[in-house]
Structures are given as C-alpha cells and as structure tokens.
C-alpha atoms as a PDB file:
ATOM      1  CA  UNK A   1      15.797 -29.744-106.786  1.00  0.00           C
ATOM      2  CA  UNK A   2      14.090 -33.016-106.491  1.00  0.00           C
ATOM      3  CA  UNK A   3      14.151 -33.005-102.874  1.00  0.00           C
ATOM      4  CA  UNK A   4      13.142 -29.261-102.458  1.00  0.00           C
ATOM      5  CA  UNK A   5      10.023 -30.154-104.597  1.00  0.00           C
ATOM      6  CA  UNK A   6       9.000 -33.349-102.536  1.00  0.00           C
ATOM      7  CA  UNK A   7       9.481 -31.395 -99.290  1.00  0.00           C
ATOM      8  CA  UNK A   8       6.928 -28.865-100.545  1.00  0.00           C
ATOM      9  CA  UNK A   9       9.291 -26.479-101.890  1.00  0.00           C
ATOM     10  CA  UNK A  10       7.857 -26.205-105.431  1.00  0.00           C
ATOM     11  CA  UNK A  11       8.544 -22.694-106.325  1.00  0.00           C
ATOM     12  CA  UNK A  12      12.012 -22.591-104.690  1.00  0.00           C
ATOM     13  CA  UNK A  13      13.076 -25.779-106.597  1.00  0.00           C
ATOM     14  CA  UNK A  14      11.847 -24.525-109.789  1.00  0.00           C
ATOM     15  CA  UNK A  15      13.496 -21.182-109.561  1.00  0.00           C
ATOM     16  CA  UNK A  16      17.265 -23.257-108.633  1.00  0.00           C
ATOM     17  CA  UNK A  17      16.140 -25.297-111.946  1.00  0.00           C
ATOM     18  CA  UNK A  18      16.105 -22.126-114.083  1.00  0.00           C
ATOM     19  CA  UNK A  19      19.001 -20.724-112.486  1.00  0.00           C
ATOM     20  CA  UNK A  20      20.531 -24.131-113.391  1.00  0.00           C
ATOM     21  CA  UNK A  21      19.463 -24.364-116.734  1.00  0.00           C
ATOM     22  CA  UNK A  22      20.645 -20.907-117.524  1.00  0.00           C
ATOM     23  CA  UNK A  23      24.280 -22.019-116.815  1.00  0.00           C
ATOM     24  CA  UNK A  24      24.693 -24.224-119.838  1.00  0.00           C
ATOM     25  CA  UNK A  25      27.390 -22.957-122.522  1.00  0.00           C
ATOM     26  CA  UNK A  26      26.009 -22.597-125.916  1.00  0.00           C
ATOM     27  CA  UNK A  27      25.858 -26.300-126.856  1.00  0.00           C
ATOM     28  CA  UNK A  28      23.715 -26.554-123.544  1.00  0.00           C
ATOM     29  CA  UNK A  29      26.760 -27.890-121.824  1.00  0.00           C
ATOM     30  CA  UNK A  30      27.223 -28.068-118.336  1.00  0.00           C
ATOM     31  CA  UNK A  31      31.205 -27.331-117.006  1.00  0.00           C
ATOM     32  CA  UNK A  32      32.313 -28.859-114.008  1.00  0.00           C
ATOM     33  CA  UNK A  33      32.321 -25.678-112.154  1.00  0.00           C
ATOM     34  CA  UNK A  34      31.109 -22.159-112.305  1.00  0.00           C
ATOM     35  CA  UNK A  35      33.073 -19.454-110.764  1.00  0.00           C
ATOM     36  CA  UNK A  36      30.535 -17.591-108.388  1.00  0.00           C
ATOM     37  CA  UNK A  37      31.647 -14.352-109.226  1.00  0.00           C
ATOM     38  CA  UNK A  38      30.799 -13.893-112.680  1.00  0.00           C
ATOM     39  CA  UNK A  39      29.375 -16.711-113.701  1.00  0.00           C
ATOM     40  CA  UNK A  40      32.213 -18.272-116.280  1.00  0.00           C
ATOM     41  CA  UNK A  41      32.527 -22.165-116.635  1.00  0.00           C
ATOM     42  CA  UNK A  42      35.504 -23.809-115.204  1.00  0.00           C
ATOM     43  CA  UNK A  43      36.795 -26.864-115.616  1.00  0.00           C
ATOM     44  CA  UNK A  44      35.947 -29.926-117.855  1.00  0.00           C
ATOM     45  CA  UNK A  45      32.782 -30.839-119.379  1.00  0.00           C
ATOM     46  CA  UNK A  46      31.052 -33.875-117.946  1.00  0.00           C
ATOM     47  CA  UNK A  47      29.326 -36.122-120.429  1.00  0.00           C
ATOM     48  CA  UNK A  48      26.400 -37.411-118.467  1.00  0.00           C
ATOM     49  CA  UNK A  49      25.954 -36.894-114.320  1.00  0.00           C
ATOM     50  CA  UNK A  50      24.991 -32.976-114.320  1.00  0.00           C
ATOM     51  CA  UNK A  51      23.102 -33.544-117.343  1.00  0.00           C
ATOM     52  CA  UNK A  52      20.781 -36.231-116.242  1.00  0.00           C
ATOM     53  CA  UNK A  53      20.369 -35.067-113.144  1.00  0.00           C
ATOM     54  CA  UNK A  54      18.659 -31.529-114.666  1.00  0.00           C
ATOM     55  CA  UNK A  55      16.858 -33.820-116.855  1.00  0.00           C
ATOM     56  CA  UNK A  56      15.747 -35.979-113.829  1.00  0.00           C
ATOM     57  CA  UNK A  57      14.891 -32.721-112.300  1.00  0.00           C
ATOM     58  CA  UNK A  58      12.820 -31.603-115.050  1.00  0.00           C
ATOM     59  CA  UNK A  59      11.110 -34.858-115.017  1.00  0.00           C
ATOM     60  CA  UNK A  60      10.009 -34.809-111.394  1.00  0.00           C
ATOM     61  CA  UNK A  61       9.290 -30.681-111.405  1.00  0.00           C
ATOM     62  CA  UNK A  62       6.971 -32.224-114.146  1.00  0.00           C
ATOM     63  CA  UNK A  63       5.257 -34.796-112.940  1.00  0.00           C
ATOM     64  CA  UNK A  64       4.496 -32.715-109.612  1.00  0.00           C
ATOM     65  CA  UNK A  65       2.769 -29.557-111.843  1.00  0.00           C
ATOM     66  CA  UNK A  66       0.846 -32.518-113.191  1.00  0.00           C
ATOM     67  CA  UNK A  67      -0.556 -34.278-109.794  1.00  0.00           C
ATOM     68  CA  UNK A  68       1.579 -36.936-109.365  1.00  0.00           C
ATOM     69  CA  UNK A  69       2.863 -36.679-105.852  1.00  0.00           C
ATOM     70  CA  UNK A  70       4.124 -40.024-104.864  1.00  0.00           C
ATOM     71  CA  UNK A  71       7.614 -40.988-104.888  1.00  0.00           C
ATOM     72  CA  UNK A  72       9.563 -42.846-107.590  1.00  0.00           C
ATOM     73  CA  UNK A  73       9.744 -46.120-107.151  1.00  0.00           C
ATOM     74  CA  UNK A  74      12.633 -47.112-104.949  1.00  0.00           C
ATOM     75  CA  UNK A  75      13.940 -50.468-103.831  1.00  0.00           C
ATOM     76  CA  UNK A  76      11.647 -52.898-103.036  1.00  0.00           C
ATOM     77  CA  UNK A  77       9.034 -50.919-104.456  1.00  0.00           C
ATOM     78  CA  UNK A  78       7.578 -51.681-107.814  1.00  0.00           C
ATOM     79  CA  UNK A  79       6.600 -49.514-110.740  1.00  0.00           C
ATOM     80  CA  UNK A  80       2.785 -49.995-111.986  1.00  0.00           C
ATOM     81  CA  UNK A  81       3.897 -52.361-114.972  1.00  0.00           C
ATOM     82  CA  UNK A  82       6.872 -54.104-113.538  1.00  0.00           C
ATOM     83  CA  UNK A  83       5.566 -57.487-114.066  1.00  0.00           C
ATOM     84  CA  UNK A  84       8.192 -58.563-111.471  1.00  0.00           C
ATOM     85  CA  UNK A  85      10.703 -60.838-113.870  1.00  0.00           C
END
C-alpha cells in the first residue's frame, strides 16, 4: 500500500487499505491467511508483522493526505531531529 501511494496510486492504495482493514476478526486480529473464496481466516494469528505493517500503512496513507510527499528516511539519510549520536 505504501508503495502504490508513493508511485501515485493514492486512491488504489487506500481502497486495498480498507479492504485490508476489513479483514480483521473481532479483536481486530489479523490470521495468517484468508481463504479467497469466502473470506474466512485461516491459520494462526501473528502477533506483530501484518499488524504493523497496516499501521505503517495508515501512517504513510496519512502523511500523504496531509502534504508530506518525501520519503521516510532510509539509510544514510537522516530524520529532521536526528542529532546524529
């Protein structure tokens, strides 16, 4: 979803975001899997990668309704207030 928005493809990567999001169980879990056909979980339940990454998502779907278009700071790039320590 990230990528789709920084290529330009806001609207696309928001609507995979809410198709995403809609797939949580009712703790607003993630499963490992979902079967395509009806749309059931499968599998285990992760307890962080799937999550953060919607959250990271929703972070950068953010920050691009709000302006910022630049990339996130990678390596060897530094963030605003990294005083470099």
């Amino acid at each position: 979803m990230g990528c789709l928005a920084l290529a330009g493809e806001r609207d696309e990567a928001g609507h995979l975001f809410e198709r995403l999001a809609g797939r949580t169980n009712d703790l607003g879990l993630f499963s490992e899997q979902v079967d395509p056909r009806d749309g059931a979980a499968l599998g285990n339940f992760p307890q962080a990668f799937s999550h953060i990454g919607l959250i990271n998502a929703a972070g950068g779907l953010g920050d691009l309704d709000a302006g910022h278009r630049e990339l996130p700071p990678g390596p060897g790039r530094r963030i605003p207030w990294d005083s470099g320590a």
